[in-house]
Protein backbone atom coordinates (compact mmCIF):
# COMPACT_ATOMS: atom_id res chain seq x y z
CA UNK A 1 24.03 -41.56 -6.47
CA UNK A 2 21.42 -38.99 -5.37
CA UNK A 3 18.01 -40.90 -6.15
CA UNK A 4 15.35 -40.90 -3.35
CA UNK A 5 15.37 -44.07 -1.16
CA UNK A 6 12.57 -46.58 -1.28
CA UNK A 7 12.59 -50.42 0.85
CA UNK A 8 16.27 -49.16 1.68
CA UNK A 9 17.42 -49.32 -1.96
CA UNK A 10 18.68 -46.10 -3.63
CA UNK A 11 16.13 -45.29 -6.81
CA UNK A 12 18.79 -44.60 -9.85
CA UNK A 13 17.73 -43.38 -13.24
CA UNK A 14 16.82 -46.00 -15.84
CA UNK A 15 15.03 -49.39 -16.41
CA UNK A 16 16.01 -50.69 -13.37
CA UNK A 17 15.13 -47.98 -10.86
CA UNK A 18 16.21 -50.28 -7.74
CA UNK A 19 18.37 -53.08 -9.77
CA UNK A 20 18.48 -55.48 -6.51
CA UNK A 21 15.20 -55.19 -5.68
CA UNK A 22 13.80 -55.19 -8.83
CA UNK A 23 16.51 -58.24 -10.04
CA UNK A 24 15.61 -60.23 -6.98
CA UNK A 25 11.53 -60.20 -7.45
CA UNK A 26 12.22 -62.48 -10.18
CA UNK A 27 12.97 -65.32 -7.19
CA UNK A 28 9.14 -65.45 -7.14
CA UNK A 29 8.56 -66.18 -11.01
CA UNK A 30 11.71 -69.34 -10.08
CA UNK A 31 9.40 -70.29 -7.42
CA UNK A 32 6.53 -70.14 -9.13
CA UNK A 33 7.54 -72.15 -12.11
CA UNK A 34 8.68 -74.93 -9.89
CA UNK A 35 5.66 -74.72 -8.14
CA UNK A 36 3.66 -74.53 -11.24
CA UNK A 37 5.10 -77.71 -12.43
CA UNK A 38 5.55 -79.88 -9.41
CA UNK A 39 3.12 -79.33 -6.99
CA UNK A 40 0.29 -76.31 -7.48
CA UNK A 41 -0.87 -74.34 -10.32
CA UNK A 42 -2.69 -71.89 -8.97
CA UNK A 43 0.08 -70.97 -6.34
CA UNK A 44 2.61 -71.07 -8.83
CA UNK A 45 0.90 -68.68 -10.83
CA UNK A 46 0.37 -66.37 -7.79
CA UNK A 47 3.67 -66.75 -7.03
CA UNK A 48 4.61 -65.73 -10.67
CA UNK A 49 2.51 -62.55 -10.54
CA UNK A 50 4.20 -61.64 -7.85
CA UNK A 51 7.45 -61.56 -9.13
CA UNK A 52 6.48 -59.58 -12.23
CA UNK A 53 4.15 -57.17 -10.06
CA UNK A 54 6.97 -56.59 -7.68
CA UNK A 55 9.52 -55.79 -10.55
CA UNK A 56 7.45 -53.78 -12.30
CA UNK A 57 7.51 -51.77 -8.68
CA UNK A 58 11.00 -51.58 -8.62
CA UNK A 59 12.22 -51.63 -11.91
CA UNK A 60 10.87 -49.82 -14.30
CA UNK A 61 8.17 -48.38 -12.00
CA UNK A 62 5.63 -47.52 -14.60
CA UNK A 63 1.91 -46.06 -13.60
CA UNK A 64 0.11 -48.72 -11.76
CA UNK A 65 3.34 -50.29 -10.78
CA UNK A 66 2.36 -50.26 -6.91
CA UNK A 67 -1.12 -51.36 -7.77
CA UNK A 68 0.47 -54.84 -9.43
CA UNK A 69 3.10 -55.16 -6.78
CA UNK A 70 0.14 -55.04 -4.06
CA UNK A 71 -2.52 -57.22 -5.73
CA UNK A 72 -0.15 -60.02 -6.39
CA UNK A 73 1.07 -60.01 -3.27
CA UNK A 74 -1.94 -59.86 -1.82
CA UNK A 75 -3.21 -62.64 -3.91
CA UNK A 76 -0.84 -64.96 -3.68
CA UNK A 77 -1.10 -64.57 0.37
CA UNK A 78 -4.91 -65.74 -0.68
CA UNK A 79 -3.64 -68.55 -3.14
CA UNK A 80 -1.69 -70.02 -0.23
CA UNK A 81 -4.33 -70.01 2.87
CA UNK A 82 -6.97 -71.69 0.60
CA UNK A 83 -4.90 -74.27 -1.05
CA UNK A 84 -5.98 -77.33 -0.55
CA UNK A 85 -8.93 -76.57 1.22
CA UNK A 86 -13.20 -76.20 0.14
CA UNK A 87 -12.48 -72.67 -0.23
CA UNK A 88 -9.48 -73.32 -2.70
CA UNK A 89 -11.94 -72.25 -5.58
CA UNK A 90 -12.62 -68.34 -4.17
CA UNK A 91 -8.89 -68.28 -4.40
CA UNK A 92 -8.30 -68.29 -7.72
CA UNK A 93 -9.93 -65.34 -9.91
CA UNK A 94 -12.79 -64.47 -7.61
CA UNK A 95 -10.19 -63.21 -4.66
CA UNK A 96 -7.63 -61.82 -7.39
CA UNK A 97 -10.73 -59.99 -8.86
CA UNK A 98 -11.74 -58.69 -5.22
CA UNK A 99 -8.44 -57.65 -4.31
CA UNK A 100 -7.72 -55.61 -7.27
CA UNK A 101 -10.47 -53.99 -7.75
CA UNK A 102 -10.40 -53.31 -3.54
CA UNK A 103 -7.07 -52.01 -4.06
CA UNK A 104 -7.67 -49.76 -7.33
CA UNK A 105 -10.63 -48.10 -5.01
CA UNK A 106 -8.33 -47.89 -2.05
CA UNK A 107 -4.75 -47.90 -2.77
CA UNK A 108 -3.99 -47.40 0.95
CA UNK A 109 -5.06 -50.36 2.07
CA UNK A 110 -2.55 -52.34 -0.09
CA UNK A 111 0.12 -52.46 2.98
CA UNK A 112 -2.61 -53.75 5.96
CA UNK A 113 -4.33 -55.76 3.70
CA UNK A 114 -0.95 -57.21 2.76
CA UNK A 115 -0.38 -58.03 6.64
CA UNK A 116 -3.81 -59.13 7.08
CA UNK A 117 -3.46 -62.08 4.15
CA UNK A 118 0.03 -62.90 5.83
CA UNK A 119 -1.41 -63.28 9.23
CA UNK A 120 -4.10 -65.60 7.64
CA UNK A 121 -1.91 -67.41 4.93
CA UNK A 122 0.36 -68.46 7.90
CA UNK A 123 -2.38 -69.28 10.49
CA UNK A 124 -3.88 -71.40 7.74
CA UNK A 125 -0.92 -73.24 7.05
CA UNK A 126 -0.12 -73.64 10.37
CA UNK A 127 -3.43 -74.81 11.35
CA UNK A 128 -3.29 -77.51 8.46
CA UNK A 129 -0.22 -79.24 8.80
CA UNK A 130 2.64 -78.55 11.43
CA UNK A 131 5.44 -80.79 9.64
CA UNK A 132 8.76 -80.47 10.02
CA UNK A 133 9.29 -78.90 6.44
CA UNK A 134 6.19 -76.25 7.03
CA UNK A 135 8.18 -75.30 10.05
CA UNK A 136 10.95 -75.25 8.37
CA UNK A 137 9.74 -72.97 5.29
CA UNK A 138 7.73 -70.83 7.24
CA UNK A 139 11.15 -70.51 9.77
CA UNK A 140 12.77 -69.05 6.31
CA UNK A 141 9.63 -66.70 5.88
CA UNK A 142 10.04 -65.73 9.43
CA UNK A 143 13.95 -64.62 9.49
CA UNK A 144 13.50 -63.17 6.01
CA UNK A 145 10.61 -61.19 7.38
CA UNK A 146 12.70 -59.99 9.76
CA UNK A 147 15.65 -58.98 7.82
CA UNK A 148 13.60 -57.43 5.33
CA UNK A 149 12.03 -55.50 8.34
CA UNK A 150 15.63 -54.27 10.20
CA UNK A 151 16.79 -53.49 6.77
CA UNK A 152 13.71 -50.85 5.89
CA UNK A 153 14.46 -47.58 5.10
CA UNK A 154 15.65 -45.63 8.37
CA UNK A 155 16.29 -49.14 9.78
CA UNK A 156 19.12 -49.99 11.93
CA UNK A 157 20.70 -52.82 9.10
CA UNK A 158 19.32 -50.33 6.04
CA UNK A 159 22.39 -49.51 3.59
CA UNK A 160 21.00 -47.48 0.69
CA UNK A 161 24.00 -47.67 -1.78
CA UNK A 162 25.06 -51.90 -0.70
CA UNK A 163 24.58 -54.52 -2.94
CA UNK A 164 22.94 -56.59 -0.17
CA UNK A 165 19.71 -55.32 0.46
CA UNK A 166 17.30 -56.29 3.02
CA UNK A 167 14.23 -55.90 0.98
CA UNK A 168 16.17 -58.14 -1.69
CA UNK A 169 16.27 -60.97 0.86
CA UNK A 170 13.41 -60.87 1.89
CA UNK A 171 12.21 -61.46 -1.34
CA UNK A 172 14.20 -64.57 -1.79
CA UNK A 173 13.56 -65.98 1.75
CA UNK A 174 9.84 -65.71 1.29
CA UNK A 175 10.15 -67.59 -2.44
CA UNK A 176 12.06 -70.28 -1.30
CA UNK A 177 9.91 -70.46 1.43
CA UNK A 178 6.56 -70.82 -0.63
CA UNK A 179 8.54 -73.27 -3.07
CA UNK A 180 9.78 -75.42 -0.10
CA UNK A 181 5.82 -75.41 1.58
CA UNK A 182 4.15 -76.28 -2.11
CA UNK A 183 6.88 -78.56 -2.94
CA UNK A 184 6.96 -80.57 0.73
CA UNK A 185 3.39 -80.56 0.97
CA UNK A 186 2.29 -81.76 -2.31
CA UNK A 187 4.75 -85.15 -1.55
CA UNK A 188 2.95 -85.64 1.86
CA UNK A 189 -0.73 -85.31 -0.09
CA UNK A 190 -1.49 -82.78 1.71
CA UNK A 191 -1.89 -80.34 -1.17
CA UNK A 192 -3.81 -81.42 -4.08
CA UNK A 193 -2.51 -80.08 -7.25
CA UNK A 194 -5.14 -77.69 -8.77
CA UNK A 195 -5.51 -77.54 -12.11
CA UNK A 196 -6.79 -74.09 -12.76
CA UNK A 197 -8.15 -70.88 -11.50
């Protein structure tokens, strides 16, 4: 194995440059279904972008791959901090419209603007409802987030060449975290099902 390292994960020759990585994006299309279905469309959907943009990024890693994998992201982040709320609307296509094109203009910005839309899905949520099962999904996010961070590349838990990645963790932490939120908050009425973008 002598491909370069990205997210802590060896990059091998073929269709599935990173195959944990790239395998465990598809938590987020799970998610997203279940969301889709049972709680909120427009999250769900986000959610499923996400999981396609992010194995595009670290699959097959065609042009524009890193473009995807940041707008959905990105997006989705959006999706979640206006569910529910008067701004639900400029959530939908208008914010995936702005976010794209931001990013295709300024690729560069994809990782603050990623942190940015975390900081305000999660300060949104929080402000909204403080449950036991918000806490409890965005407790999930929180230790995945962390995980994910110690097990970066050049991080003290990162193990190139394991079959447990970090970055792979992270990726199901944060969907079973955005399925448990949708999912818990939809029962309590607290998120209104939207019907599209």
């Amino acid at each position: 194995m002598t491909g370069a390292i990205a997210d802590c994960e060896r990059i091998l020759a073929g269709w599935l440059g990173q195959p944990v990585n790239s395998l465990t994006s598809f938590a987020f299309v799970v998610a997203g279904v279940h969301v889709w279905r049972r709680s909120h469309r427009l999250v769900g959907l986000a959610s499923v972008a996400t999981g396609v943009g992010s194995f595009l990024f670290h699959g097959p890693m065609p042009p524009g791959a890193e473009w995807a994998h940041d707008v959905s992201l990105a997006w989705l982040l959006v999706t979640v901090a206006t569910a529910g709320t008067r701004w639900e609307r400029l959530g939908g296509a208008p914010s995936l419209a702005v976010v794209g094109l931001g990013l295709a203009v300024v690729p560069a910005a994809g990782d603050p603007l990623g942190a940015l839309a975390a900081a305000g899905a999660i300060g949104s949520v929080l402000w909204r409802d403080r449950s036991r099962s918000t806490v409890a999904a965005l407790g999930i996010l929180c230790i995945a987030a962390a995980i994910g961070r110690l097990s970066a590349t050049g991080g003290p838990l990162c193990v190139p060449d394991s079959i447990v990645q970090g970055h792979g963790l992270w990726h199901l932490g944060a969907a079973l975290s955005i399925a448990l939120w949708a999912t818990a908050s939809s029962r309590r009425g607290s998120l209104a099902p939207a019907s599209s973008m």
